[in-house]
N, C-alpha and C. Protein backbone atom coordinates (compact mmCIF):
# COMPACT_ATOMS: atom_id res chain seq x y z
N UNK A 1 -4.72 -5.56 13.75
CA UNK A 1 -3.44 -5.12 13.23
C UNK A 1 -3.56 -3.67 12.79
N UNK A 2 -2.47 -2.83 13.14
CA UNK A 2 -2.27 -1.94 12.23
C UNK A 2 -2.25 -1.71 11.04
N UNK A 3 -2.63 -0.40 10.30
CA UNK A 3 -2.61 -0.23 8.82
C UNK A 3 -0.98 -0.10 8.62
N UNK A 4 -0.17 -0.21 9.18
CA UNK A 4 1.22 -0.27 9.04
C UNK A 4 2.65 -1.18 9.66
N UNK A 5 1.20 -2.47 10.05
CA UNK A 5 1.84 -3.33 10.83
C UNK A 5 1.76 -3.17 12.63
N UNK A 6 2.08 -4.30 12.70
CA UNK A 6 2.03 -4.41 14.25
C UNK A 6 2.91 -5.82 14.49
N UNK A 7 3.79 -6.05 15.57
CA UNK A 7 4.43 -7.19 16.09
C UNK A 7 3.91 -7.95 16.73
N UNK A 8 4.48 -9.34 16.79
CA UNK A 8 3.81 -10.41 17.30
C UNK A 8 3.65 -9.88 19.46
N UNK A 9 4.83 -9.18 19.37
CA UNK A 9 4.29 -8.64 21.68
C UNK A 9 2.96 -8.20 20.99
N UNK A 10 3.06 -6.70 20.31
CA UNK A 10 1.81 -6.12 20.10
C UNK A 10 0.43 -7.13 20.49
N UNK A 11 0.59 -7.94 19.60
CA UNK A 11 -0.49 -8.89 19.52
C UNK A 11 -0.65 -9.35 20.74
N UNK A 12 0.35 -10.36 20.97
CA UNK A 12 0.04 -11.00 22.39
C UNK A 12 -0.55 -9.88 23.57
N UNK A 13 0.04 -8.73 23.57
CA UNK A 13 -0.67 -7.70 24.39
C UNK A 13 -1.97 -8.02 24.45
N UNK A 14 -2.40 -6.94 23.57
CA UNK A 14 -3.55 -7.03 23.28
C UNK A 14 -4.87 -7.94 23.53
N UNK A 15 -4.09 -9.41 23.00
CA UNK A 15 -5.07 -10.42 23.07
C UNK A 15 -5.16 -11.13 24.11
N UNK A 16 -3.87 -10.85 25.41
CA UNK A 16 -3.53 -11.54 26.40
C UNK A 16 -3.35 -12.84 26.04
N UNK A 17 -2.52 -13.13 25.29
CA UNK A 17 -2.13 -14.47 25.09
C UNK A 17 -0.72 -14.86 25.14
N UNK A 18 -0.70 -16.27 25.19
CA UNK A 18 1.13 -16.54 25.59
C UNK A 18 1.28 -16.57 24.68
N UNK A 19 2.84 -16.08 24.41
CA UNK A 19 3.81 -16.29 23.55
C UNK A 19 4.01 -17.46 22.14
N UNK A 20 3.98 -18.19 22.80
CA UNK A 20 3.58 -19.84 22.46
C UNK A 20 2.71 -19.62 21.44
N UNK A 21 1.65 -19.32 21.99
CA UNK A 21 -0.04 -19.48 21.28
C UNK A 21 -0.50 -18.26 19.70
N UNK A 22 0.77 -16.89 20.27
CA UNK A 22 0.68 -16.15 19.62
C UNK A 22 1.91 -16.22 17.79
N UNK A 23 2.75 -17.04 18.15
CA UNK A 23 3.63 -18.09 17.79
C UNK A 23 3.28 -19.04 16.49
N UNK A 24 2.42 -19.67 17.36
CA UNK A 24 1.68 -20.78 16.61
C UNK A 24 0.50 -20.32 15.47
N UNK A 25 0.02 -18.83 15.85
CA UNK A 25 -0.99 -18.55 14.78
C UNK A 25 -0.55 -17.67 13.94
N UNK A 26 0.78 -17.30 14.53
CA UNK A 26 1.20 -16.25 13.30
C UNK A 26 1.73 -16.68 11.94
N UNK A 27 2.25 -18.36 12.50
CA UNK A 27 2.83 -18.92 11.51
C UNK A 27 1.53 -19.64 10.63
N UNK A 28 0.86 -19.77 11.52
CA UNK A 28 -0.20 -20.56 10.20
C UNK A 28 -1.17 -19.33 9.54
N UNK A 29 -1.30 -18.70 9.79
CA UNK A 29 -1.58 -16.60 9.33
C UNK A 29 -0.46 -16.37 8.37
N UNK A 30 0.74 -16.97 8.05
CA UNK A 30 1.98 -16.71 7.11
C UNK A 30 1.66 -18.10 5.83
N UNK A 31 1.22 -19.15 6.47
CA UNK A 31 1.47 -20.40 5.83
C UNK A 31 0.10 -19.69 4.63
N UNK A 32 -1.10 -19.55 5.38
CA UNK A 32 -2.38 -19.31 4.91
C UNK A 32 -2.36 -18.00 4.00
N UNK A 33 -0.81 -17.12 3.91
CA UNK A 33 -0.68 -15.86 3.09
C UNK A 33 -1.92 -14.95 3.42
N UNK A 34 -2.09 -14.49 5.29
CA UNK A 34 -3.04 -13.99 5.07
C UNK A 34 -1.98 -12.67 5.88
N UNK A 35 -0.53 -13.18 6.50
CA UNK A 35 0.02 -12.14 6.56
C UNK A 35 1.26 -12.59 6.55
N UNK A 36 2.36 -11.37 5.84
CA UNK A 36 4.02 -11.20 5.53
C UNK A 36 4.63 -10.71 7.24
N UNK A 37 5.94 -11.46 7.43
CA UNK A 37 6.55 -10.83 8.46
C UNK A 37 7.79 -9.79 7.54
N UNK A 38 8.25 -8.69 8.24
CA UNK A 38 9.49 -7.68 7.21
C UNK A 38 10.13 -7.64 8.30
N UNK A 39 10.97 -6.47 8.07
CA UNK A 39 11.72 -6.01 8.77
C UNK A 39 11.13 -4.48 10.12
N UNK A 40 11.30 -4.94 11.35
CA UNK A 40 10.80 -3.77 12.19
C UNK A 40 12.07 -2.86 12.14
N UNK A 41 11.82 -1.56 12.19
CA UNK A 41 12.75 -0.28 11.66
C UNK A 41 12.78 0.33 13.20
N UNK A 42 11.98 -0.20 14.12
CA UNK A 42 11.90 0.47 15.58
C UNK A 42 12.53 -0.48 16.15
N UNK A 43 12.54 -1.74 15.83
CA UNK A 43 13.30 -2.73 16.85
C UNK A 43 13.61 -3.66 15.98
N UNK A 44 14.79 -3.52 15.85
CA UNK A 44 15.81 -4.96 14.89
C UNK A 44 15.34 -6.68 15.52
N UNK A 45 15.24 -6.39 16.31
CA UNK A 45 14.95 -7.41 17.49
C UNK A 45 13.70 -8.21 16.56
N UNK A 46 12.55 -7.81 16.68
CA UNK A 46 11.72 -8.44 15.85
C UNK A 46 10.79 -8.09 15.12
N UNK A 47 10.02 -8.44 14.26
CA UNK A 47 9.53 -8.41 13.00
C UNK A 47 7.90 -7.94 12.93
N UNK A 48 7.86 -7.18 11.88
CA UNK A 48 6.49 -6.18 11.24
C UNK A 48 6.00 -7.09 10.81
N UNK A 49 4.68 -7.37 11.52
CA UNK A 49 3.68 -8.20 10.76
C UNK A 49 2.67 -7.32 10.39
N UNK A 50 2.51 -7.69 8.69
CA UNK A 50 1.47 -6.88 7.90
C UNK A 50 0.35 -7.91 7.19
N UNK A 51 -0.83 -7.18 7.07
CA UNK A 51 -1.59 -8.36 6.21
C UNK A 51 -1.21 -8.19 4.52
N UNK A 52 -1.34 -9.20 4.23
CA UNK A 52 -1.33 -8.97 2.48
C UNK A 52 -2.23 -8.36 1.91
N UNK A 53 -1.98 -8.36 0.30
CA UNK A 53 -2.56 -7.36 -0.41
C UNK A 53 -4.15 -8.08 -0.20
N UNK A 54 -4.05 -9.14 -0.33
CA UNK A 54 -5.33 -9.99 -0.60
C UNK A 54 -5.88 -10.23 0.66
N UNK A 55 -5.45 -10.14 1.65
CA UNK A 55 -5.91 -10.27 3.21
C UNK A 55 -6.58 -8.61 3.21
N UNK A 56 -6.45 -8.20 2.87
CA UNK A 56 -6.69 -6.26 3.23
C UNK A 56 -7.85 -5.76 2.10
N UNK A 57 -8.38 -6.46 0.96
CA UNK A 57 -9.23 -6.98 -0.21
C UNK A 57 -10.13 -7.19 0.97
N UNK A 58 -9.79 -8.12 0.86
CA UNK A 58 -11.02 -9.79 2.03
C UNK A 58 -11.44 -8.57 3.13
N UNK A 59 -10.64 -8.23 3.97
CA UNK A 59 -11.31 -7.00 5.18
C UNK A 59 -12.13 -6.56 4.54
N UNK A 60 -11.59 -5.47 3.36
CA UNK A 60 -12.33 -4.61 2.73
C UNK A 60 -13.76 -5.06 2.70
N UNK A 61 -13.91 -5.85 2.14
CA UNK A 61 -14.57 -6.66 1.07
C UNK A 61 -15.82 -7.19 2.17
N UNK A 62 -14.99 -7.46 3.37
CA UNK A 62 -16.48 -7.34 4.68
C UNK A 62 -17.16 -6.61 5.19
N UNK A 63 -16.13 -5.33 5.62
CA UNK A 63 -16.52 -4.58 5.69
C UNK A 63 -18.15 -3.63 5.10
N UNK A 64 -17.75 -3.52 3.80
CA UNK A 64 -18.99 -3.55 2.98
C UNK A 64 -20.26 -4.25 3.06
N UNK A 65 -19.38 -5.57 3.00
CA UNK A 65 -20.91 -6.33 3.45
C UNK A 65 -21.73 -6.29 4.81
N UNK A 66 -21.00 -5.86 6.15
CA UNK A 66 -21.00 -5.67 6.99
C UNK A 66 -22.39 -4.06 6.86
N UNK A 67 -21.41 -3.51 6.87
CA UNK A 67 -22.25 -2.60 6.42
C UNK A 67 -23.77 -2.48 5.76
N UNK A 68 -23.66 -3.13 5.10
CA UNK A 68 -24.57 -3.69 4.34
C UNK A 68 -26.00 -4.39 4.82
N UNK A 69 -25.56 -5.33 5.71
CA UNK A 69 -26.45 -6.22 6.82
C UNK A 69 -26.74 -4.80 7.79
N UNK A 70 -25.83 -4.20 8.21
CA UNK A 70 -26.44 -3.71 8.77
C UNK A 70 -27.69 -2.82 9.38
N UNK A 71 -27.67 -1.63 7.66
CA UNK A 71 -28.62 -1.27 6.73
C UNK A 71 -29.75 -2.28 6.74
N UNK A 72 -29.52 -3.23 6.72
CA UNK A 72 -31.08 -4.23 6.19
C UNK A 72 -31.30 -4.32 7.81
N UNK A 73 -30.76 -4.43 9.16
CA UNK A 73 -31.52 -4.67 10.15
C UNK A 73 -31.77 -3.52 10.59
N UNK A 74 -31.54 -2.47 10.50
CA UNK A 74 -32.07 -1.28 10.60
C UNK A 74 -33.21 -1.05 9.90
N UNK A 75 -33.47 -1.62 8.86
CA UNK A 75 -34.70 -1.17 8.40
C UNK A 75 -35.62 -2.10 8.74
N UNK A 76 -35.48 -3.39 9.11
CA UNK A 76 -36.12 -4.24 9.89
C UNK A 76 -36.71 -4.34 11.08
N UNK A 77 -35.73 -3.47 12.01
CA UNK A 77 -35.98 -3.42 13.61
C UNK A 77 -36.14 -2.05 13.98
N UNK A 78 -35.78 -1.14 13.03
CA UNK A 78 -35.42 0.46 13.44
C UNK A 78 -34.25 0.95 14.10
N UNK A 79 -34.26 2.32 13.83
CA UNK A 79 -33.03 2.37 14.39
C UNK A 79 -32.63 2.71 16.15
N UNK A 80 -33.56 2.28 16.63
CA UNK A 80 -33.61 2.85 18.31
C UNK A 80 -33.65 1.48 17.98
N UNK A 81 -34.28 0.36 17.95
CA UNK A 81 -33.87 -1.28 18.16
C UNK A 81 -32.62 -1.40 18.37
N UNK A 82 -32.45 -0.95 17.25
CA UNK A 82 -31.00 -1.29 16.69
C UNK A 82 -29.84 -1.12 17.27
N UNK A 83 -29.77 0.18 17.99
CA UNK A 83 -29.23 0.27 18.96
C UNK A 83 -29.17 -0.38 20.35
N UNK A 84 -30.12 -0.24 20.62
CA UNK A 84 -30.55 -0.87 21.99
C UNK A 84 -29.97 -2.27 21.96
N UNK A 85 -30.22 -3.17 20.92
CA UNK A 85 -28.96 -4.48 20.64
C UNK A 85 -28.17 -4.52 20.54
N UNK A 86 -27.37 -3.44 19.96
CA UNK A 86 -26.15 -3.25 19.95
C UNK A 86 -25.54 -3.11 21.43
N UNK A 87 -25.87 -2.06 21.53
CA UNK A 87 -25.12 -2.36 23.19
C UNK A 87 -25.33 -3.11 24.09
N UNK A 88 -26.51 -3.84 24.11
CA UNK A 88 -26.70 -5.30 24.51
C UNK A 88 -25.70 -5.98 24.28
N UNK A 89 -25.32 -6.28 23.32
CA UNK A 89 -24.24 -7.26 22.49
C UNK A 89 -23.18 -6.84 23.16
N UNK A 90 -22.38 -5.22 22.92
CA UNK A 90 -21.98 -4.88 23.63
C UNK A 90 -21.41 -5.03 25.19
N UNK A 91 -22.38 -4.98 25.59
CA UNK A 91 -21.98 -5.56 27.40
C UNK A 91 -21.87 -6.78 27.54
N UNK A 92 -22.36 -7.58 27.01
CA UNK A 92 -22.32 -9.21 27.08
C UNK A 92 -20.91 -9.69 27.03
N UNK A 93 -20.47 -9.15 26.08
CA UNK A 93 -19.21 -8.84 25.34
C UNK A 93 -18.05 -8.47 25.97
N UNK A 94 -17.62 -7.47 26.79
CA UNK A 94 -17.80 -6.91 27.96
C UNK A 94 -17.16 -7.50 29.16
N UNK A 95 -18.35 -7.83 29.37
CA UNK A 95 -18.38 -8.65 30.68
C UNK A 95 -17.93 -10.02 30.76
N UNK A 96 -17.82 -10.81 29.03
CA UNK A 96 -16.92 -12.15 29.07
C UNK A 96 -15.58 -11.77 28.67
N UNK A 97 -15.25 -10.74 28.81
CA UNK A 97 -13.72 -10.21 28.30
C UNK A 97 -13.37 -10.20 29.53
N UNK A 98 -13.83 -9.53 30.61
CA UNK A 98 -13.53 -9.11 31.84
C UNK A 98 -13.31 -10.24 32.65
N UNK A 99 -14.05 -11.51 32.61
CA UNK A 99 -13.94 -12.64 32.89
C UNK A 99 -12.64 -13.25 32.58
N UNK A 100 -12.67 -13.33 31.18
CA UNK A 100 -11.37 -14.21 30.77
C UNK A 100 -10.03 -13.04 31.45
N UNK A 101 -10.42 -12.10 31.17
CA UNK A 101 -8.84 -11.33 32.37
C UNK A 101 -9.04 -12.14 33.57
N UNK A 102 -9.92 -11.77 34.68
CA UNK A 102 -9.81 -12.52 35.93
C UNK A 102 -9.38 -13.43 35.75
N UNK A 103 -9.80 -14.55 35.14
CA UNK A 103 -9.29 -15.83 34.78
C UNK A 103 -7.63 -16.01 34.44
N UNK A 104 -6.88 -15.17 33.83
CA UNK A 104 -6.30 -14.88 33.06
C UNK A 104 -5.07 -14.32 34.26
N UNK A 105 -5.10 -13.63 34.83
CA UNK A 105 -4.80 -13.09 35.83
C UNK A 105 -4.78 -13.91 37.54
N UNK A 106 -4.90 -14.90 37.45
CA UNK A 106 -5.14 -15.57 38.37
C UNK A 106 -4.02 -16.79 38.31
């Protein structure tokens, strides 16, 4: 999501997902108060989905820790390891995205 919102197409774009599916999680993402729908000011049509104050905390709040882990496997593996997994991870990554399009696309 955007730091200023993003719409449920947005999403489905993005994630290549149906309508339906994108639908179904936005509402339980509303039920769970992890995000508000408002008013879109670009298209009356449909609605700014934002995360809450406490959903945007929680990011935060991983972020850091994220960070954090990361620091500790860097000093564990080094930082040329470290890399070198990363983009490992990376392509793996990648290449099952690229999949689920074909798939997806078919």
């Amino acid at each position: 999501m955007h730091v200023h919102g993003t719409t449920a197409t947005e999403i489905g774009q993005r994630s290549m997902s149906f309508k339906q599916n994108i639908s179904r999680t936005i509402k339980e993402l509303e039920d769970k108060g992890i995000i508000v729908a408002g008013e879109n000011k670009e298209d009356k049509r449909s609605e700014r989905l934002n995360l809450t104050p406490e959903a945007k905390e929680f990011i935060f709040e991983t972020h850091v820790k994220l960070d954090q882990l990361q620091e500790d496997y860097i000093k564990i593996v080094g930082e040329q390891n470290w890399q070198i997994a990363t983009d490992v991870i990376l392509k793996i990554i990648t290449y099952h995205e690229n999949l689920e399009k074909d798939q997806h696309n078919k």
